[in-house]
C-alpha atoms as a PDB file:
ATOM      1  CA  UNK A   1       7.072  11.456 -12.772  1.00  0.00           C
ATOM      2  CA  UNK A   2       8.524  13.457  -9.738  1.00  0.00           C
ATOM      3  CA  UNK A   3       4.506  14.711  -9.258  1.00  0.00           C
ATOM      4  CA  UNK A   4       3.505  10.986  -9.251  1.00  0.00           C
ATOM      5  CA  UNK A   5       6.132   9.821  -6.704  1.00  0.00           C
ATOM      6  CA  UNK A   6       4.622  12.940  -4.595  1.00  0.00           C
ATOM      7  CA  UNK A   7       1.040  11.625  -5.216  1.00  0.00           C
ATOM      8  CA  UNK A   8       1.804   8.146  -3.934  1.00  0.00           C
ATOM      9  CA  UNK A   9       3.873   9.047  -0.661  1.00  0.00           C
ATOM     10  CA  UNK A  10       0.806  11.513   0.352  1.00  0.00           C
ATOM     11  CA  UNK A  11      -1.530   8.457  -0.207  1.00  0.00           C
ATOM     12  CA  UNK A  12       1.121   5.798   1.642  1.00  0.00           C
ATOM     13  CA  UNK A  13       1.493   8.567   4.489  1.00  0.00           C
ATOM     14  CA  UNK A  14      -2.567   8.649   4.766  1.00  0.00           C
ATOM     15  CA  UNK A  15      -3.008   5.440   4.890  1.00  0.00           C
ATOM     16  CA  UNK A  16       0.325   4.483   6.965  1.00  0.00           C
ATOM     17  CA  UNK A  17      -2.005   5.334  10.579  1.00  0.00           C
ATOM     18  CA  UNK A  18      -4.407   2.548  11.753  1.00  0.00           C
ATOM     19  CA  UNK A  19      -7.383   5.154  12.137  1.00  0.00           C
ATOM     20  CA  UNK A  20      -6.940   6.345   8.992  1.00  0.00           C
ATOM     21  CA  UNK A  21      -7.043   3.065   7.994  1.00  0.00           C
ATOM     22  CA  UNK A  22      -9.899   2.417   9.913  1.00  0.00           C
ATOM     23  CA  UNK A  23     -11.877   5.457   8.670  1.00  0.00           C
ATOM     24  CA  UNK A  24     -11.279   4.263   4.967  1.00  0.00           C
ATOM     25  CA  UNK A  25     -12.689   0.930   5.503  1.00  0.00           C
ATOM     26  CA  UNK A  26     -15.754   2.808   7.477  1.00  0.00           C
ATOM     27  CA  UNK A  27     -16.263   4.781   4.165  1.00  0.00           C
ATOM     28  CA  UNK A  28     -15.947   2.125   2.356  1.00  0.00           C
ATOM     29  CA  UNK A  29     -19.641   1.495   3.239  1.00  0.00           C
ATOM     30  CA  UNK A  30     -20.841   4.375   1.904  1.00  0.00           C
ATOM     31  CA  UNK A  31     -20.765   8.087   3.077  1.00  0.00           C
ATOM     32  CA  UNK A  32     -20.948   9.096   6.497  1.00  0.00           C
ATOM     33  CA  UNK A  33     -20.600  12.460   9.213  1.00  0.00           C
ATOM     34  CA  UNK A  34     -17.893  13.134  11.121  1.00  0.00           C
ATOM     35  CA  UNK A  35     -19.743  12.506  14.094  1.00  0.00           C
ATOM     36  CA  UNK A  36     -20.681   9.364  12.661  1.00  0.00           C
ATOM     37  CA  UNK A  37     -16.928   8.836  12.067  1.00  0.00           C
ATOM     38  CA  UNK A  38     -15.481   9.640  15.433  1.00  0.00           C
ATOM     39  CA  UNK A  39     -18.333   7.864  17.227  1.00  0.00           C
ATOM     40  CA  UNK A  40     -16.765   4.863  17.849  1.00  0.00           C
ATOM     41  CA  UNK A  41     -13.003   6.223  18.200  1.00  0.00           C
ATOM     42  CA  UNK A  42     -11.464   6.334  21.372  1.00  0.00           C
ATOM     43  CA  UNK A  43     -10.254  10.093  20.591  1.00  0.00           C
ATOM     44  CA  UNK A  44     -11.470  13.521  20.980  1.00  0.00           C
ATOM     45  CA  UNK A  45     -13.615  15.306  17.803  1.00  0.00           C
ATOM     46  CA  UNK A  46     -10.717  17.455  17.131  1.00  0.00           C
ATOM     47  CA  UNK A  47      -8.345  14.693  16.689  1.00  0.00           C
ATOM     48  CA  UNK A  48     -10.702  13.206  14.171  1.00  0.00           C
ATOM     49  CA  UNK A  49     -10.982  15.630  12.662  1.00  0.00           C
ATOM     50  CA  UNK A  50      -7.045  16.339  12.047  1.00  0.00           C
ATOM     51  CA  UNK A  51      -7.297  12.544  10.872  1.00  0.00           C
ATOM     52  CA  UNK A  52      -9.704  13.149   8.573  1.00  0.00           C
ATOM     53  CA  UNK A  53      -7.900  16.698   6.867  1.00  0.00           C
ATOM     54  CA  UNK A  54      -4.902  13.878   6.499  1.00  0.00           C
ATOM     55  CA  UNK A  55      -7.276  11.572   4.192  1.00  0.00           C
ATOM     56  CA  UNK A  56      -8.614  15.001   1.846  1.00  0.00           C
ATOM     57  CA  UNK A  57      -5.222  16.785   1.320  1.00  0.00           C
ATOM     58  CA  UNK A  58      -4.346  12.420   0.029  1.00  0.00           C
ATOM     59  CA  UNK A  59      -7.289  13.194  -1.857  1.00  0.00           C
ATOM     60  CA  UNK A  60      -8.664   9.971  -0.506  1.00  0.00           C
ATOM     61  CA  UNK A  61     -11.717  11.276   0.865  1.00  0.00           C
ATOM     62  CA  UNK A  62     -14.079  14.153  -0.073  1.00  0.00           C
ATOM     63  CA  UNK A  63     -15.748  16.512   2.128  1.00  0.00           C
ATOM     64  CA  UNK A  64     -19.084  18.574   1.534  1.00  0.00           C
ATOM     65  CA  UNK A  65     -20.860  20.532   4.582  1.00  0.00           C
ATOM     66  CA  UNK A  66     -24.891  21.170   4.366  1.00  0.00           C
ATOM     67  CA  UNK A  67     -26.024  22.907   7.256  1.00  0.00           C
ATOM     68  CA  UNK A  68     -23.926  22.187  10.533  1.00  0.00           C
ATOM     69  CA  UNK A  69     -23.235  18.639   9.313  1.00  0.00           C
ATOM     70  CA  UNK A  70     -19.649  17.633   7.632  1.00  0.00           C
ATOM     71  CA  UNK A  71     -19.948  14.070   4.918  1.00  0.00           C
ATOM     72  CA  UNK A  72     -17.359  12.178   4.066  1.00  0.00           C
ATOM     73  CA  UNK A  73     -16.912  10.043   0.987  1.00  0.00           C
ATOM     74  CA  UNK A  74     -14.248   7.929  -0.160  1.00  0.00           C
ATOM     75  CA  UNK A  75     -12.936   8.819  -3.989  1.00  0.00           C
ATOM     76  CA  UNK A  76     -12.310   4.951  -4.927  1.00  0.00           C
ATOM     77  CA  UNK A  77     -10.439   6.535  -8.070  1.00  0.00           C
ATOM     78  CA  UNK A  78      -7.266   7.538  -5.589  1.00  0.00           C
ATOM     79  CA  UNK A  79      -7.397   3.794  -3.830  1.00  0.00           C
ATOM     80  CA  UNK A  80      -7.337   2.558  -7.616  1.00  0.00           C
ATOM     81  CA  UNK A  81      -3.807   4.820  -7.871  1.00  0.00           C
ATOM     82  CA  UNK A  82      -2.259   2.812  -4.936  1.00  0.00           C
ATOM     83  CA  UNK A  83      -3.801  -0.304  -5.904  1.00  0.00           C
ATOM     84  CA  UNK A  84      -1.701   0.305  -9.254  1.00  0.00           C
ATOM     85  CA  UNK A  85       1.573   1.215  -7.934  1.00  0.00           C
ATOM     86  CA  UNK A  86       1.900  -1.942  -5.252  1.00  0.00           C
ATOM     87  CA  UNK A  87       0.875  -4.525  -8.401  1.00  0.00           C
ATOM     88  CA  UNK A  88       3.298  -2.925 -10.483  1.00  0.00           C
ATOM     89  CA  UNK A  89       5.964  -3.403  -7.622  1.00  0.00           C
ATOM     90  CA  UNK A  90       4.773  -7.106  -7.597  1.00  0.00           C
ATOM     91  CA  UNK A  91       5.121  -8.146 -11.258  1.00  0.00           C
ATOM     92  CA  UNK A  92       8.520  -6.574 -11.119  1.00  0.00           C
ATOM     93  CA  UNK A  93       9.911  -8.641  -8.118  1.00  0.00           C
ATOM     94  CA  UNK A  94       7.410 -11.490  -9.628  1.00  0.00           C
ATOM     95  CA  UNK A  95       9.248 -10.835 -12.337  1.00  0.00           C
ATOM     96  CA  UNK A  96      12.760 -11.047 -11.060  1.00  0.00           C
ATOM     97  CA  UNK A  97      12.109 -14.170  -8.923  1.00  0.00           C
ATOM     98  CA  UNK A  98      10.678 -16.002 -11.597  1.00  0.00           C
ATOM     99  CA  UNK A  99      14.284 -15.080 -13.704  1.00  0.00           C
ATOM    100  CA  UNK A 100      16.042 -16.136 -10.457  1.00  0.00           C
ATOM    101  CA  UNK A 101      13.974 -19.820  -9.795  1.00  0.00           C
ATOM    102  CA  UNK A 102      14.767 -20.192 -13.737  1.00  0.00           C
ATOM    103  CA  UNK A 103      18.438 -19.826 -12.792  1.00  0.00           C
ATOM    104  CA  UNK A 104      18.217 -22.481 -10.004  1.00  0.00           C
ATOM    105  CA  UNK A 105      16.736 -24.628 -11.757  1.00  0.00           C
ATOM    106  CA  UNK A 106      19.553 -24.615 -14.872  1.00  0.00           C
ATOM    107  CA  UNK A 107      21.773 -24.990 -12.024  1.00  0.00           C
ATOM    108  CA  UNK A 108      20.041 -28.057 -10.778  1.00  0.00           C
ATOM    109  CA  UNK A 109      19.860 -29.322 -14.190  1.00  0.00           C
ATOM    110  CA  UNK A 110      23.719 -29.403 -15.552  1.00  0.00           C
ATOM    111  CA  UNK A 111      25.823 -31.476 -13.124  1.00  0.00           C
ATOM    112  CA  UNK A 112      28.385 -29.371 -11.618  1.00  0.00           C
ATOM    113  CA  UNK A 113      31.968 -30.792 -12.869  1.00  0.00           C
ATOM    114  CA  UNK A 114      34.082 -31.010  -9.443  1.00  0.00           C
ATOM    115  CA  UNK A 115      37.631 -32.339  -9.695  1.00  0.00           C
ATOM    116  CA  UNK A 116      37.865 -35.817  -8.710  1.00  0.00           C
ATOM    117  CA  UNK A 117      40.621 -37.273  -6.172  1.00  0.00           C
ATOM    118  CA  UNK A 118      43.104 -38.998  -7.494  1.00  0.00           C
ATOM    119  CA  UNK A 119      46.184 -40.874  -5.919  1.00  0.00           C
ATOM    120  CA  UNK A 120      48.102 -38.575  -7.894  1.00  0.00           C
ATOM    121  CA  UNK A 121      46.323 -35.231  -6.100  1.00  0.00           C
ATOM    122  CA  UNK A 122      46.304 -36.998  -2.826  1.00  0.00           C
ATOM    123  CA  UNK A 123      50.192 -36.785  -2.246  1.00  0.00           C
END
């Protein structure tokens, strides 16, 4: 359990910066360079690539050099993992608000019994 609460905070921390973010939903198209990556970022190559070594120790991309040139994929499997964990946090507050709009609505329901004034109470 302890290694899966590891697993997901290195995938939230990847994905918690909006290049990251933004390099995902690049790959997301398909594989592509690092040059092909950083071309449109307003950033130097070496902070790419520090972005990028973020996203492969997550484990949410994969690297594989041929030649001089660096390709990047996306391993879907990983997004699938923090896809999981964020619906399982939603049927259990789903959950739990359902239990609590039940609640309400007994309350609604059965009148509430208040004490009613009398002329005796009044004095």
């Amino acid at each position: 359990m302890l290694n899966h609460v590891h697993d997901i905070d290195r995938l939230l921390h990847a994905l918690a910066d909006p290049t990251r973010r933004g390099i995902v939903e690049r790959l997301g198209s398909g594989p592509a360079s690092v040059t092909q990556l950083a071309a449109p970022l307003p950033m130097s190559l070496p902070a790419v690539v520090q972005h990028l070594q973020v996203l492969e120790r997550s484990g949410l991309i994969s690297t594989q050099k041929v030649g001089r040139v660096r390709t990047c994929q996306l391993d879907l499997d990983r997004l699938d993992r923090v896809e999981h964990w964020i619906a399982a946090r939603r049927r259990t507050w789903e959950h739990r608000l359902d239990r609590l709009g039940h609640v309400l609505d007994d309350d609604a329901i059965s009148p509430i019994s208040h004490p009613t004034k009398t002329k005796e109470n009044q004095t």
